[in-house]
N, C-alpha and C. Protein backbone atom coordinates (compact mmCIF):
# COMPACT_ATOMS: atom_id res chain seq x y z
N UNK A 1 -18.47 -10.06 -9.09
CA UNK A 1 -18.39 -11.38 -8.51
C UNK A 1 -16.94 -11.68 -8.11
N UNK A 2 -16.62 -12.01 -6.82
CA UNK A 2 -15.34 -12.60 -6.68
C UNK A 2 -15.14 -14.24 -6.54
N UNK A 3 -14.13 -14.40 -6.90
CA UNK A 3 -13.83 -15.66 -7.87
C UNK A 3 -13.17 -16.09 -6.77
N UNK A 4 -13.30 -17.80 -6.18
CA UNK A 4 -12.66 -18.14 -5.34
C UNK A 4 -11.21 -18.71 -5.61
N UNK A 5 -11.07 -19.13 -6.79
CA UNK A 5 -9.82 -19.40 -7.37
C UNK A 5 -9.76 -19.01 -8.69
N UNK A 6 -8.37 -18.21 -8.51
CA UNK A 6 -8.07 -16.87 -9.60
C UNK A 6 -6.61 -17.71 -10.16
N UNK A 7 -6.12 -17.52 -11.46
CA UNK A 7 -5.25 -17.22 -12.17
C UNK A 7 -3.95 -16.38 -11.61
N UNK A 8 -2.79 -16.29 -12.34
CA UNK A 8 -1.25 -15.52 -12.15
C UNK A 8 -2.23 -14.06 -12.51
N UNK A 9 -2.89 -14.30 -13.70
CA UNK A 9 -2.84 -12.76 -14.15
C UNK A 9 -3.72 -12.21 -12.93
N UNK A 10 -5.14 -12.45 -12.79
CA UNK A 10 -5.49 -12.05 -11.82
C UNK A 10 -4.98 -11.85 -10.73
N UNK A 11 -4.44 -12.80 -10.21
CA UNK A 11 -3.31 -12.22 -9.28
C UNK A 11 -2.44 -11.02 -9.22
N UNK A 12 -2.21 -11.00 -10.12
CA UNK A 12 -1.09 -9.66 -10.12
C UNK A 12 -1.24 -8.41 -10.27
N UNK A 13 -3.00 -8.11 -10.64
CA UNK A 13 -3.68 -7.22 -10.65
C UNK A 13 -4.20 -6.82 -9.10
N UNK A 14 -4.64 -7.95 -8.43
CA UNK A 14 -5.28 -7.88 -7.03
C UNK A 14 -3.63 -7.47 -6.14
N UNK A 15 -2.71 -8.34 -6.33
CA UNK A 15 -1.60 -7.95 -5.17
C UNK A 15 -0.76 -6.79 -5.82
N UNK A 16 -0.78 -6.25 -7.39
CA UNK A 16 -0.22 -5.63 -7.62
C UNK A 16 1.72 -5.69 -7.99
N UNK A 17 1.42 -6.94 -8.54
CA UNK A 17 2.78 -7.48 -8.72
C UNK A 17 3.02 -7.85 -9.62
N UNK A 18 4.50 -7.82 -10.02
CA UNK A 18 4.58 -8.75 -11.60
C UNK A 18 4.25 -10.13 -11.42
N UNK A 19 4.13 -10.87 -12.84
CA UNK A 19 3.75 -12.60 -13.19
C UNK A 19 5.13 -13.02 -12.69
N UNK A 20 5.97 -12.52 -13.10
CA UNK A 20 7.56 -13.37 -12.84
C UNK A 20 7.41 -13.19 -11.25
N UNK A 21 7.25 -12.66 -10.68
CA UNK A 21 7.56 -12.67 -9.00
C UNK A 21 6.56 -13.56 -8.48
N UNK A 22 4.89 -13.41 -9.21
CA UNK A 22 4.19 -14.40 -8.33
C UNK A 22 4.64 -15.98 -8.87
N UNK A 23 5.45 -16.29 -9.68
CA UNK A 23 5.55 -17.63 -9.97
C UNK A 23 6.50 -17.91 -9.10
N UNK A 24 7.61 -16.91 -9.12
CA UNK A 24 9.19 -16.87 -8.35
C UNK A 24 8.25 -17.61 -7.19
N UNK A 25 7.36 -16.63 -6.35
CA UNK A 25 6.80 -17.25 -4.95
C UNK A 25 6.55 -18.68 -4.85
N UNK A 26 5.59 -18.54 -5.87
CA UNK A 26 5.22 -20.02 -5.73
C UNK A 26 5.91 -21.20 -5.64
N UNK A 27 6.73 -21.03 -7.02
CA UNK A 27 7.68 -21.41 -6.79
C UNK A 27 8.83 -21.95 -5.14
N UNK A 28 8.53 -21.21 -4.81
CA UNK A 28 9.71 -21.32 -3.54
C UNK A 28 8.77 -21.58 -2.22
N UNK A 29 7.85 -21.84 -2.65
CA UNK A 29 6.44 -21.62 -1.22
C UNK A 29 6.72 -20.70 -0.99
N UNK A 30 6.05 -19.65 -0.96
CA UNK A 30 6.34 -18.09 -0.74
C UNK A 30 4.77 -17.78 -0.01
N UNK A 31 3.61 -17.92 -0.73
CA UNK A 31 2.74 -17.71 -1.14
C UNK A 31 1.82 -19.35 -1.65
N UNK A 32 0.78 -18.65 -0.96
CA UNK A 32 -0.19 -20.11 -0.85
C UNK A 32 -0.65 -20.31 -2.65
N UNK A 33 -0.45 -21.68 -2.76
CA UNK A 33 -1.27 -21.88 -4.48
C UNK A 33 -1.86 -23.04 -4.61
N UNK A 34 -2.30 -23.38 -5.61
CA UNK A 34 -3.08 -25.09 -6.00
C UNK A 34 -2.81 -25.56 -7.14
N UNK A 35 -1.96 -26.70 -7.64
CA UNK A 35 -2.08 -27.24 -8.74
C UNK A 35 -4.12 -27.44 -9.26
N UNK A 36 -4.40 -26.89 -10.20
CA UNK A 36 -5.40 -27.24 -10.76
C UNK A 36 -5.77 -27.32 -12.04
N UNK A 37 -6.08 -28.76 -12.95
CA UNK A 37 -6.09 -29.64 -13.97
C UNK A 37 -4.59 -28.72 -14.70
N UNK A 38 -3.25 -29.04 -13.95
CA UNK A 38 -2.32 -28.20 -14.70
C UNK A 38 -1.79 -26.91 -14.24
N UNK A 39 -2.61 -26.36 -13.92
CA UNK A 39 -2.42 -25.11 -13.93
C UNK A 39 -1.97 -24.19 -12.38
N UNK A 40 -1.42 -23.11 -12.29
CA UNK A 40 -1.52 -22.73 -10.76
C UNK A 40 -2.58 -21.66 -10.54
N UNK A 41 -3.47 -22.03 -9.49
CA UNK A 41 -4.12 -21.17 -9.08
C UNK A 41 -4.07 -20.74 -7.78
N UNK A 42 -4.95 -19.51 -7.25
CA UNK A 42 -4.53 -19.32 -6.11
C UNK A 42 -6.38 -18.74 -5.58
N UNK A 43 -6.06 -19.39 -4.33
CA UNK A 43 -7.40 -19.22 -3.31
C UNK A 43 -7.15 -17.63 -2.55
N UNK A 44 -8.33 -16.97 -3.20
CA UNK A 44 -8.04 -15.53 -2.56
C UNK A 44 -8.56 -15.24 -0.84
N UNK A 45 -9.17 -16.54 -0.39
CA UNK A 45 -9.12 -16.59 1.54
C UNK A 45 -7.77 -16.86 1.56
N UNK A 46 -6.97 -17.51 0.96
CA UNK A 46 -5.79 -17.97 1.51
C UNK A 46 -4.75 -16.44 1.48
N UNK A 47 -4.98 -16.08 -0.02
CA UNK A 47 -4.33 -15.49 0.06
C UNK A 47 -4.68 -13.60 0.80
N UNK A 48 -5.25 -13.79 0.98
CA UNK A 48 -6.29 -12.75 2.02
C UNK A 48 -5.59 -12.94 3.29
N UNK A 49 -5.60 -14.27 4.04
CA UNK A 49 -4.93 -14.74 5.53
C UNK A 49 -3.43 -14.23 5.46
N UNK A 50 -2.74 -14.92 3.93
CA UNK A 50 -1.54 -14.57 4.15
C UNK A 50 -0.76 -13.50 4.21
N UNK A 51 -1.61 -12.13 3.67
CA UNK A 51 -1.30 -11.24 3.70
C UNK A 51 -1.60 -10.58 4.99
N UNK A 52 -2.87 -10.80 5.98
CA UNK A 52 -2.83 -10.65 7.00
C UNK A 52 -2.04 -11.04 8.00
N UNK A 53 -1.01 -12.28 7.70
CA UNK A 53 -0.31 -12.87 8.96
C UNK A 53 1.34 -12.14 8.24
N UNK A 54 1.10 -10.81 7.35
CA UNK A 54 2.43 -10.38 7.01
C UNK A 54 3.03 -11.47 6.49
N UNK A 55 2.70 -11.88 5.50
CA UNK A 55 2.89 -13.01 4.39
C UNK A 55 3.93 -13.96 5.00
N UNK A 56 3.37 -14.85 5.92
CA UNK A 56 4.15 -16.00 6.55
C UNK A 56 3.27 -17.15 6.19
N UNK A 57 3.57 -17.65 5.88
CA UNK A 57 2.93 -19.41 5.45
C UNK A 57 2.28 -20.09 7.06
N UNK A 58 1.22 -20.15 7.57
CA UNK A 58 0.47 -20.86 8.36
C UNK A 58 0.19 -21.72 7.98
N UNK A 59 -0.06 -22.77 6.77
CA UNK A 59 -0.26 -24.00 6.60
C UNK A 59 0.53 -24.43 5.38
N UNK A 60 0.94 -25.68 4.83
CA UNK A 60 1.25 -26.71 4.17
C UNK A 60 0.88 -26.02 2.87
N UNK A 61 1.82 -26.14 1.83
CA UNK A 61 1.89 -25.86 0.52
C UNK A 61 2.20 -27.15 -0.14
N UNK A 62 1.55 -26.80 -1.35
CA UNK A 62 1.88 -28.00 -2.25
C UNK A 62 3.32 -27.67 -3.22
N UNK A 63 4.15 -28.38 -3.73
CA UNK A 63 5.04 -27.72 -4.19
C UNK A 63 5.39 -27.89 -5.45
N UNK A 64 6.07 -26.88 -6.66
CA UNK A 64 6.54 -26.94 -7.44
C UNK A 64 7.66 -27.88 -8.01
N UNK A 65 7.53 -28.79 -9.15
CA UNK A 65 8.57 -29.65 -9.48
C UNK A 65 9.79 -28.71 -9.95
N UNK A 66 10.70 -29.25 -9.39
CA UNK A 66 11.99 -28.63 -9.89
C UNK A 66 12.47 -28.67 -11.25
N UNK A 67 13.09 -27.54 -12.13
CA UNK A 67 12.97 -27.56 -13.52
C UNK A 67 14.72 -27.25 -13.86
């Protein structure tokens, strides 16, 4: 079953990346994500598109509070 909104860890299994880099992204809008109840998740159409458009941001990100 694929999951329409996945987790860091999942993530990093599917793109093959460390947790510290996919947060770094997010972090910085890098990479499409969703605050959800807390947490960051990520939409794997989105992130499917973004890897197809050679990971350029085509739409509006929500963003990380500065820490």
């Amino acid at each position: 079953m694929k999951y329409k909104y996945v987790s860091v860890i999942y993530l990093t299994q599917y793109l093959e990346m460390s947790k510290s880099k996919i947060y770094q992204m997010a972090k910085d809008n890098e990479i499409p994500f969703y605050r959800i109840k807390g947490s960051i998740r990520f939409n794997l159409d989105d992130v499917d598109r973004w890897i197809e458009n050679n990971c350029e941001l085509d739409f509006n990100l929500p963003t990380l509070p500065k820490i």
